[in-house]
C-alpha atoms as a PDB file:
ATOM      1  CA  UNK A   1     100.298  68.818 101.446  1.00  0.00           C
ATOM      2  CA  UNK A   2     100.553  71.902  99.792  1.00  0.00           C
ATOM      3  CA  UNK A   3     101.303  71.796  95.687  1.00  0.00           C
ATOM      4  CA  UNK A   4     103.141  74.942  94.542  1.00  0.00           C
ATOM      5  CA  UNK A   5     101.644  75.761  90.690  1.00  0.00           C
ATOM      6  CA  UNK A   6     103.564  77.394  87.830  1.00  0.00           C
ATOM      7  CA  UNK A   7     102.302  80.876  88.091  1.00  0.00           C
ATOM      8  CA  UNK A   8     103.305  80.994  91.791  1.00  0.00           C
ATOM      9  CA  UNK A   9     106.746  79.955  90.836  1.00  0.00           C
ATOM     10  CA  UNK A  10     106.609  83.123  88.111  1.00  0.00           C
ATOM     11  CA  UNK A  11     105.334  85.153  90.399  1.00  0.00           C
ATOM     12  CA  UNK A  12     108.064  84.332  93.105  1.00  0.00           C
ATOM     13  CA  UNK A  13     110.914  84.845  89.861  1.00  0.00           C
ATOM     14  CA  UNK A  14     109.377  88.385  89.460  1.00  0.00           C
ATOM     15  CA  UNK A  15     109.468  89.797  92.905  1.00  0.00           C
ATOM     16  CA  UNK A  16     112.815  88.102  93.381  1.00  0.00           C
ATOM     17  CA  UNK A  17     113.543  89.838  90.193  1.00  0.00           C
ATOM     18  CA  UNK A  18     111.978  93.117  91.002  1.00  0.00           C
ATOM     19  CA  UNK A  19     114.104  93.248  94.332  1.00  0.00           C
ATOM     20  CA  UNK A  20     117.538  93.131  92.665  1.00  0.00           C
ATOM     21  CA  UNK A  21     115.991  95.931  90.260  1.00  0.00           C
ATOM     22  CA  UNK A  22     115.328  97.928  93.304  1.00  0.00           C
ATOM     23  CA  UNK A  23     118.839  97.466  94.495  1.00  0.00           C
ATOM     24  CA  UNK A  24     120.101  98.194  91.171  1.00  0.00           C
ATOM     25  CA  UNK A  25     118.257 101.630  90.886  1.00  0.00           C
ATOM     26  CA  UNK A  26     119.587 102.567  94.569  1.00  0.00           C
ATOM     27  CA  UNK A  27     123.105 102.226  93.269  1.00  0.00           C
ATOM     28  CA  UNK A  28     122.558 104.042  89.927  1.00  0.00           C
ATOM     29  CA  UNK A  29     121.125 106.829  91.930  1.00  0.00           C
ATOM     30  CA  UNK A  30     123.857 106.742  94.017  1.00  0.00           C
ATOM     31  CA  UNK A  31     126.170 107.224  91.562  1.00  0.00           C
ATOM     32  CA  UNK A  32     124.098 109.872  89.565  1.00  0.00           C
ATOM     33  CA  UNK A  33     124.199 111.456  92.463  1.00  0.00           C
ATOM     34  CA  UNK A  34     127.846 111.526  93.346  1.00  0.00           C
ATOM     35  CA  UNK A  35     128.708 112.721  89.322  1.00  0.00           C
ATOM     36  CA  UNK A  36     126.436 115.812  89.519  1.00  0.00           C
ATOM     37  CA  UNK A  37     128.103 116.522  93.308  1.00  0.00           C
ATOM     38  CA  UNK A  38     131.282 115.813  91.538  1.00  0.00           C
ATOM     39  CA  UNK A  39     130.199 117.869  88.679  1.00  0.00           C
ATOM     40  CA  UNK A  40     129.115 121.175  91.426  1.00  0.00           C
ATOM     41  CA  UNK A  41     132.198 120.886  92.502  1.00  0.00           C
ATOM     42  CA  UNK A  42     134.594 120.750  89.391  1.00  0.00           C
ATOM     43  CA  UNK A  43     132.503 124.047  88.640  1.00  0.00           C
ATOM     44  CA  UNK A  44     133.041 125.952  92.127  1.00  0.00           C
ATOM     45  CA  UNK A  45     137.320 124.423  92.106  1.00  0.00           C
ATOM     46  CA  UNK A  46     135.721 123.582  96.404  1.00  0.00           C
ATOM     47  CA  UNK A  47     137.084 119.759  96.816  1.00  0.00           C
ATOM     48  CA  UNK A  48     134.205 117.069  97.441  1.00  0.00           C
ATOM     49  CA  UNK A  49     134.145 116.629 101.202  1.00  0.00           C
ATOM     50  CA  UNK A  50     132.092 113.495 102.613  1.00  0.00           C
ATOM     51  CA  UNK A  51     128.424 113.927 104.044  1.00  0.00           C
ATOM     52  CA  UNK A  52     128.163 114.292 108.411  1.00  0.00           C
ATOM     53  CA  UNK A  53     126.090 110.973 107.332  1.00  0.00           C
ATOM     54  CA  UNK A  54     128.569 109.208 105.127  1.00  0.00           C
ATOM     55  CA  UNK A  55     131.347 110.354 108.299  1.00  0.00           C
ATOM     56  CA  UNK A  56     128.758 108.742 111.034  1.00  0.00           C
ATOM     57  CA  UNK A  57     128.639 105.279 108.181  1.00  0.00           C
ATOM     58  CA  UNK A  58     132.829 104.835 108.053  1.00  0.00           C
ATOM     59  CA  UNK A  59     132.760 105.522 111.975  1.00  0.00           C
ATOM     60  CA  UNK A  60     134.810 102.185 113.407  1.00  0.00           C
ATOM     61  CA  UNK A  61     132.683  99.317 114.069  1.00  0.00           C
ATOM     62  CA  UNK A  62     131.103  97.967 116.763  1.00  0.00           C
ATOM     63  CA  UNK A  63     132.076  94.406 117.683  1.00  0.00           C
ATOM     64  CA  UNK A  64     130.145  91.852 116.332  1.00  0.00           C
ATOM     65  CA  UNK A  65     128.015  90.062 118.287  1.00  0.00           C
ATOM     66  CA  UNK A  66     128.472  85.957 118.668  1.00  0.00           C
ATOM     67  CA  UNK A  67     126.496  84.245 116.515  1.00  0.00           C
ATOM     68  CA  UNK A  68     122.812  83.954 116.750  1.00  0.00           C
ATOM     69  CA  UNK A  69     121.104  80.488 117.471  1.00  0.00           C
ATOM     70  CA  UNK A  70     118.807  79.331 114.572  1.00  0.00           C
ATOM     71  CA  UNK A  71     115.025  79.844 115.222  1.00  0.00           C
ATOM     72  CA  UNK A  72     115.720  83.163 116.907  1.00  0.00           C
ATOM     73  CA  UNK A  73     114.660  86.534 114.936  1.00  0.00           C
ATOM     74  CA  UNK A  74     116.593  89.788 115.305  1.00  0.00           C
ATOM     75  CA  UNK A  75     115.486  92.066 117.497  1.00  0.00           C
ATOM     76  CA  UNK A  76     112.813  94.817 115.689  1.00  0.00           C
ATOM     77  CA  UNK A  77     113.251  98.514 116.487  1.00  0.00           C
ATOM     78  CA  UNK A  78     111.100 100.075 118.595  1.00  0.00           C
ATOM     79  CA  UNK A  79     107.792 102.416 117.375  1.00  0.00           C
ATOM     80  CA  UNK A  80     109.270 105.367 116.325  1.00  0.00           C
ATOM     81  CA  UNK A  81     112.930 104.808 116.363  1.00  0.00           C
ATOM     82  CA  UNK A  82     113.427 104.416 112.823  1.00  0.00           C
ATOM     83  CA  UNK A  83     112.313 108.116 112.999  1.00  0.00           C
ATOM     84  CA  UNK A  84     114.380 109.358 115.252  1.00  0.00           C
ATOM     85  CA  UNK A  85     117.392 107.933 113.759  1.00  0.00           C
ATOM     86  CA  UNK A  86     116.470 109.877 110.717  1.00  0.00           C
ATOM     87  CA  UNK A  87     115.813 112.488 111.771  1.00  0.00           C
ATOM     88  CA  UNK A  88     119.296 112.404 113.961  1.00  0.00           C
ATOM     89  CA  UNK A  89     121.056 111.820 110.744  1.00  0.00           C
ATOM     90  CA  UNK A  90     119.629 114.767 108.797  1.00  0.00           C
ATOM     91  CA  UNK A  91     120.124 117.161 111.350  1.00  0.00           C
ATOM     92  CA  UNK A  92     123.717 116.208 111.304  1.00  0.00           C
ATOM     93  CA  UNK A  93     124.033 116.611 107.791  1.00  0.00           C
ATOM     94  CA  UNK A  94     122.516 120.088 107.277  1.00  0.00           C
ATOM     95  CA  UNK A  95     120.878 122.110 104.636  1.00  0.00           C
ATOM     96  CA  UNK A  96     122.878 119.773 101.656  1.00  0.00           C
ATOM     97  CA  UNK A  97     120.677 116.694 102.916  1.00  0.00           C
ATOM     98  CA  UNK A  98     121.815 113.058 103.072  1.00  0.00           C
ATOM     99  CA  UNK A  99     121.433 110.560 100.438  1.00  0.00           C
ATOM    100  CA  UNK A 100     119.084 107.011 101.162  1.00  0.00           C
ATOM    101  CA  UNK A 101     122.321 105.046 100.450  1.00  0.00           C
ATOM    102  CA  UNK A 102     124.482 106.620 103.413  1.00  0.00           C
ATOM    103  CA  UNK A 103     121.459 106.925 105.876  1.00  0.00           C
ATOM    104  CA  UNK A 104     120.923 102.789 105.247  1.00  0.00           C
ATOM    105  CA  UNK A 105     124.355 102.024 105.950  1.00  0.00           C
ATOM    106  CA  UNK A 106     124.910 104.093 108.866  1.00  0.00           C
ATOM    107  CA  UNK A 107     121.481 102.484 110.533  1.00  0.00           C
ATOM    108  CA  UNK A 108     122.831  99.276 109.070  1.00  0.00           C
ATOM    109  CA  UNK A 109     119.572  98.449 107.232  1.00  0.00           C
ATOM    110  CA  UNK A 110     118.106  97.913 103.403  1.00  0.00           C
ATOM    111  CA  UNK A 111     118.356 100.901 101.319  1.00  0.00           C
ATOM    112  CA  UNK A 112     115.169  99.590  99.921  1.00  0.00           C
ATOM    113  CA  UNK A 113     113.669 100.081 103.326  1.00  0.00           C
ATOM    114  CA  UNK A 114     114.750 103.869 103.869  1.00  0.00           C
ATOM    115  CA  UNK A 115     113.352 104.767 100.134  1.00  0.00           C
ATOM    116  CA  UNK A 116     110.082 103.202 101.218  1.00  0.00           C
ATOM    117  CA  UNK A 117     110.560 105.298 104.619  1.00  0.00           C
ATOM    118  CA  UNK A 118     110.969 108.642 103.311  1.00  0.00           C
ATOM    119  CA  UNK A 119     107.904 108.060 100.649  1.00  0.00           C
ATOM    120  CA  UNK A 120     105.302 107.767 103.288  1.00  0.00           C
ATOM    121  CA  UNK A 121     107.214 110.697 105.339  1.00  0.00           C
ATOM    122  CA  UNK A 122     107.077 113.366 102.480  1.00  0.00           C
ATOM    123  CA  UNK A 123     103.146 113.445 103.224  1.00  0.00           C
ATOM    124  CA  UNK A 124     103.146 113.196 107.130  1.00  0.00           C
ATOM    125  CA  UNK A 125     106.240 115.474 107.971  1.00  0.00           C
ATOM    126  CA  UNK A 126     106.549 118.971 105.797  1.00  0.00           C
ATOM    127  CA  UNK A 127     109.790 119.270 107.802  1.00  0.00           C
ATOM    128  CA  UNK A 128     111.454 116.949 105.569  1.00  0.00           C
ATOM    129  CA  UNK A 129     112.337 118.402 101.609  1.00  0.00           C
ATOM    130  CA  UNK A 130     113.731 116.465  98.567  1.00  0.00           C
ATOM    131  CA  UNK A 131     116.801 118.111  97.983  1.00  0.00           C
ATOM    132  CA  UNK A 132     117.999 115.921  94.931  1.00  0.00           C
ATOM    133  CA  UNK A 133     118.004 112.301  93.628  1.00  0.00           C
ATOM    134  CA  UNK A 134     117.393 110.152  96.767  1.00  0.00           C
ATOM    135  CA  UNK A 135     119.069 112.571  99.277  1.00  0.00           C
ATOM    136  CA  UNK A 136     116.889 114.585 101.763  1.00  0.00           C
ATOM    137  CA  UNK A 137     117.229 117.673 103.982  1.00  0.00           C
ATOM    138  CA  UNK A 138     115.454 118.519 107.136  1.00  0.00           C
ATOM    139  CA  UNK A 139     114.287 121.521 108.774  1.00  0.00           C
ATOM    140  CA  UNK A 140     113.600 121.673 112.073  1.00  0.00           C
ATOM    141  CA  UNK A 141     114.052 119.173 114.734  1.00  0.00           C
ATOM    142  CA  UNK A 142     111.891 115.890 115.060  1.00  0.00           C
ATOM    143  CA  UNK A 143     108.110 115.863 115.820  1.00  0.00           C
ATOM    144  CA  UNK A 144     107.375 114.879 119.483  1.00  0.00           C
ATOM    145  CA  UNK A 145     105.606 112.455 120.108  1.00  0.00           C
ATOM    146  CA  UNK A 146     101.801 112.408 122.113  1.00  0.00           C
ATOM    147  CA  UNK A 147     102.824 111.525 125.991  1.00  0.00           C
ATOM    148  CA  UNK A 148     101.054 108.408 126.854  1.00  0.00           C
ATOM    149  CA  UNK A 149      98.607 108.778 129.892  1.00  0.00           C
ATOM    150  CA  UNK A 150      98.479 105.990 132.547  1.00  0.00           C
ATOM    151  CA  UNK A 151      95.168 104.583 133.651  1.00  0.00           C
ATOM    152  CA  UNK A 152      91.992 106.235 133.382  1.00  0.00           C
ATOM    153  CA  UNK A 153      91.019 109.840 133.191  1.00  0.00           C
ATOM    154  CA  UNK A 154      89.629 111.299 136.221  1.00  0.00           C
ATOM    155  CA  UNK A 155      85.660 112.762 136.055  1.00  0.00           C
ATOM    156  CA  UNK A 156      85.624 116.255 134.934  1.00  0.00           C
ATOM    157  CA  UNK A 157      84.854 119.106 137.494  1.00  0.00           C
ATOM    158  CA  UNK A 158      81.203 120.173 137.687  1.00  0.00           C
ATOM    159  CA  UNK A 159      80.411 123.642 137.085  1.00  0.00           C
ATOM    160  CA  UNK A 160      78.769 125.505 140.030  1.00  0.00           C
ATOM    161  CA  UNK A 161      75.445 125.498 139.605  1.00  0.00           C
ATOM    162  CA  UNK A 162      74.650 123.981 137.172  1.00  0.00           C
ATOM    163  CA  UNK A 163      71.898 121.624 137.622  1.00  0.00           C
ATOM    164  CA  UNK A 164      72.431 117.612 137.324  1.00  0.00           C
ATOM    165  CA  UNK A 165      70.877 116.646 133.287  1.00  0.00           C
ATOM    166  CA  UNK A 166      67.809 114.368 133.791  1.00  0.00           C
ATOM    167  CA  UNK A 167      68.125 110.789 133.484  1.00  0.00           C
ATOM    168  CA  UNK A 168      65.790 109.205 131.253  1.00  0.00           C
ATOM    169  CA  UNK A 169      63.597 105.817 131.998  1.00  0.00           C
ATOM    170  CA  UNK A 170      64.245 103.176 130.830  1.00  0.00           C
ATOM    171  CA  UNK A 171      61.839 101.874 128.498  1.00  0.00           C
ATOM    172  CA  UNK A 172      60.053  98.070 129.666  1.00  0.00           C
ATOM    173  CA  UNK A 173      60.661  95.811 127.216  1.00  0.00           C
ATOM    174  CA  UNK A 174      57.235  93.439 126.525  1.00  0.00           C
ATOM    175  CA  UNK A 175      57.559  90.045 128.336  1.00  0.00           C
ATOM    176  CA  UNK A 176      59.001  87.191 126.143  1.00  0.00           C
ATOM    177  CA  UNK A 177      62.327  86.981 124.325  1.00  0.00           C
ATOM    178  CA  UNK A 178      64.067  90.282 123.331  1.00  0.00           C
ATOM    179  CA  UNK A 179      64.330  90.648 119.197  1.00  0.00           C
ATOM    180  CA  UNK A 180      67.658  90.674 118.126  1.00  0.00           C
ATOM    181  CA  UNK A 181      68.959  94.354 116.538  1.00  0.00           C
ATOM    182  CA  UNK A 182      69.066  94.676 113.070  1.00  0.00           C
ATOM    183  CA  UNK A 183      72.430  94.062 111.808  1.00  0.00           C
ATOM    184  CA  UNK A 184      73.873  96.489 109.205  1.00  0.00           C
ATOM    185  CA  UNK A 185      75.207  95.720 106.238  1.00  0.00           C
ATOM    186  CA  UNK A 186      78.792  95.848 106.291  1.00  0.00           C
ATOM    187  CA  UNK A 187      79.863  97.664 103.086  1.00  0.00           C
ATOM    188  CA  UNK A 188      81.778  95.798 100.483  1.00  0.00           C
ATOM    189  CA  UNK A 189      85.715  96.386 100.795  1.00  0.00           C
ATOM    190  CA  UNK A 190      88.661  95.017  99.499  1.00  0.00           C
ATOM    191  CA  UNK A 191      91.932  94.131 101.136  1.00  0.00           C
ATOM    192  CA  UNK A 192      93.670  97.058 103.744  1.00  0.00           C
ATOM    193  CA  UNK A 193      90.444  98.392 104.397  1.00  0.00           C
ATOM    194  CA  UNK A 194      89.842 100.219 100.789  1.00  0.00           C
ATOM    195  CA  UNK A 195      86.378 100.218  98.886  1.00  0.00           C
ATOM    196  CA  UNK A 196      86.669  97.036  96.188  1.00  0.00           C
ATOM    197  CA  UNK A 197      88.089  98.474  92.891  1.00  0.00           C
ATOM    198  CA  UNK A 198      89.045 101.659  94.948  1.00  0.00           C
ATOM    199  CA  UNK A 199      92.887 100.482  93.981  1.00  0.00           C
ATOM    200  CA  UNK A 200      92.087  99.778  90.166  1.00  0.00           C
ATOM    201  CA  UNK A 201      90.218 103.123  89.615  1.00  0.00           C
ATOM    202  CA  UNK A 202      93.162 105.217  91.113  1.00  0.00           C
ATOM    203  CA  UNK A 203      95.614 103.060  89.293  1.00  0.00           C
ATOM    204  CA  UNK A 204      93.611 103.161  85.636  1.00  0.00           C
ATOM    205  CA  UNK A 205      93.785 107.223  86.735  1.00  0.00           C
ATOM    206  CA  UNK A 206      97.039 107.856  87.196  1.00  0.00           C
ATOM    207  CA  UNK A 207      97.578 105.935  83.757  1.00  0.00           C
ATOM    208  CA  UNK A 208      95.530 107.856  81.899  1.00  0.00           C
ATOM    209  CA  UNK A 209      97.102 111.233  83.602  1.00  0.00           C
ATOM    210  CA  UNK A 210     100.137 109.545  82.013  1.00  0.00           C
ATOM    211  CA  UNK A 211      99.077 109.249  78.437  1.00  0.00           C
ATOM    212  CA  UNK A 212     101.356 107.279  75.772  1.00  0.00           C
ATOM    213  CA  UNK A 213     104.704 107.796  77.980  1.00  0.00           C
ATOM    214  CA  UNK A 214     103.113 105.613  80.464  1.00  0.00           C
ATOM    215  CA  UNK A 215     104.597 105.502  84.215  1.00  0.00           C
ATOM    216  CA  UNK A 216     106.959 103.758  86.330  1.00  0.00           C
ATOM    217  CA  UNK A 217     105.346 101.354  89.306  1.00  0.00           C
ATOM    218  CA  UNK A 218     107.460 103.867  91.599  1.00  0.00           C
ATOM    219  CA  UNK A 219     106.068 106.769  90.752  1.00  0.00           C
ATOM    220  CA  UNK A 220     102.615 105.222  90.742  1.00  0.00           C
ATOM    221  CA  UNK A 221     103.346 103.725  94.326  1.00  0.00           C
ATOM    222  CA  UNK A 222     104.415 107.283  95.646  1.00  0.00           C
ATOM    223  CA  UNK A 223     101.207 109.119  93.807  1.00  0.00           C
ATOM    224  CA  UNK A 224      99.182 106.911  95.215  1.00  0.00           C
ATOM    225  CA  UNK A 225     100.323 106.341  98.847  1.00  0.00           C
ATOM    226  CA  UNK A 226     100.137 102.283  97.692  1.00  0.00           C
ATOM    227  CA  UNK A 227     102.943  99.414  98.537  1.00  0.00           C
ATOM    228  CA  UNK A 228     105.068  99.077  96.120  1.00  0.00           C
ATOM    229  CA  UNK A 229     104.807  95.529  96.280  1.00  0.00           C
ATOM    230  CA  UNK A 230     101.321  95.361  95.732  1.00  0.00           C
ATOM    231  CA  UNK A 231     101.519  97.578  92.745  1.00  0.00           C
ATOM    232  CA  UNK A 232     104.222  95.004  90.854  1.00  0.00           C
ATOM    233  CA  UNK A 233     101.933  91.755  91.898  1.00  0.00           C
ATOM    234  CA  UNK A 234      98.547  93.956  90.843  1.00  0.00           C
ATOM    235  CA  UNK A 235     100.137  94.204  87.409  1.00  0.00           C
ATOM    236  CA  UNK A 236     100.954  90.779  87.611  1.00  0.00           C
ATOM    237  CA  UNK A 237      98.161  89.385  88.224  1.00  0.00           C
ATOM    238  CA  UNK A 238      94.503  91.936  87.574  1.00  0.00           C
ATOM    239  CA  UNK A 239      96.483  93.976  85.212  1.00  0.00           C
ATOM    240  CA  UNK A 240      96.157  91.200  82.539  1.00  0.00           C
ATOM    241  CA  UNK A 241      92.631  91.235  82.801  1.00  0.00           C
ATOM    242  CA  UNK A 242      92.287  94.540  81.919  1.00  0.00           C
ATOM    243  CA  UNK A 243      92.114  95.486  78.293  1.00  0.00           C
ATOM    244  CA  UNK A 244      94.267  98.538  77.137  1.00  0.00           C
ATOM    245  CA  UNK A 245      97.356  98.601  79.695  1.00  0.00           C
ATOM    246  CA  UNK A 246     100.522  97.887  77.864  1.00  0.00           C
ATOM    247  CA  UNK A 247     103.915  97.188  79.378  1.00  0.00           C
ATOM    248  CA  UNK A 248     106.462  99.758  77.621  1.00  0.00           C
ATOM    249  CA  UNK A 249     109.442  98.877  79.644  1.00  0.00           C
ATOM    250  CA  UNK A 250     110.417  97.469  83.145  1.00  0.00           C
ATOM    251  CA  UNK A 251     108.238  98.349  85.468  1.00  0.00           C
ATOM    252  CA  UNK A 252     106.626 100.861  83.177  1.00  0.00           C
ATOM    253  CA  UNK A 253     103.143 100.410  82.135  1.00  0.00           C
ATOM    254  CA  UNK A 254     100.434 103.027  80.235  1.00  0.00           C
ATOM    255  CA  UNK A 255      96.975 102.637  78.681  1.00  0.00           C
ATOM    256  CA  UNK A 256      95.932 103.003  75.442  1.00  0.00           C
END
């Protein structure tokens, strides 16, 4: 029987915690936003007009579908159509861009989920720009993606003339039982594949980049290329090990 201990349980309060920040810092930039928009505009006298993404979000409804019988999941998206939804929804909205918060409701997802979207995408697709405080532009029209290729490749052509390569024989192994290959050493790694301490040295880095106005745990995540996640339960956990880093605020850490 499993026993739950009391720094699980603080652990659990501090993601839990951490995700109702999140959602709280999608709304505020929402709203920052919408008051420098509004703010553009009072300047120019031009009226605020909604987004093509915001317009595609208060479309009517679809009807909702009967309820769902417990034990069943809902139905992932396919690979890749996250992306293409995206990349749909910019297009529409043109060179102004499309904010995280209108893009999540019109694919009916987690805002949360579309920030964490568009931070690996910055670094795989140039296409897509930063145009202000969580909206995005596009330029262009969505990658393709690679055709698959059913069943196996055919044997390349042979050249004329060219003469077949020499096979070479096959060494006779001694009589009696064949020695077993060396195994190589398998070099030490941490979790996701990453040398161990790989994530601490790049982490103690950035920190020291920061100096005494230390830096958030998003900004460190997107720096990085690390999980967000990972990052708040590294700082709950290692991070106390380590001499010198300080917490100066919410999610806001620097070393002295």
């Amino acid at each position: 029987m499993k026993t739950s201990t009391p720094q699980i349980e603080h652990l659990k309060q501090m993601l839990s915690l951490e995700e109702k920040r999140a959602d709280l810092q999608t709304e505020l930039d929402a709203i920052v936003s919408k008051l420098a928009d509004l703010q553009s505009r009072l300047s120019t006298g031009k009226p605020a007009a909604a987004s093509a993404v915001a317009k595609a979000a208060k479309a009517p409804a679809a009807p909702k579908p009967t309820a769902v019988k417990a034990g069943r999941r809902k139905k992932r998206a396919g690979r890749g159509e996250l992306k293409d939804n995206i990349f749909g929804l910019l297009g529409k909205a043109g060179a102004t861009g499309a904010k995280v918060t209108e893009i999540a409701s019109a694919l009916g997802t987690a805002p949360a989920n579309i920030y964490a979207w568009f931070t690996a995408a910055l670094k795989r697709y140039p296409e897509i720009k930063k145009v202000g405080a969580g909206t995005y532009s596009v330029s262009g029209s969505a990658p393709a993606a690679a055709p698959k290729v059913k069943g196996k490749p055919g044997p390349k052509p042979k050249a004329k003339g060219a003469k077949p390569a020499k096979v070479a024989k096959a060494t006779v192994a001694p009589k009696g039982k064949p020695g077993r290959p060396p195994k190589a050493k398998a070099a030490a790694t941490g979790k996701g594949g990453s040398k161990r301490g790989e994530l601490r040295d790049k982490i103690l880095g950035q920190l020291k980049s920061a100096g005494s106005s230390g830096i958030t745990i998003k900004e460190l995540s997107s720096k990085i290329g690390a999980n967000y996640r990972n990052l708040q339960v590294w700082f709950a956990t290692t991070a106390k090990n380590i001499p010198g880093i300080k917490k100066l605020a919410p999610a806001t850490y620097r070393l002295s």
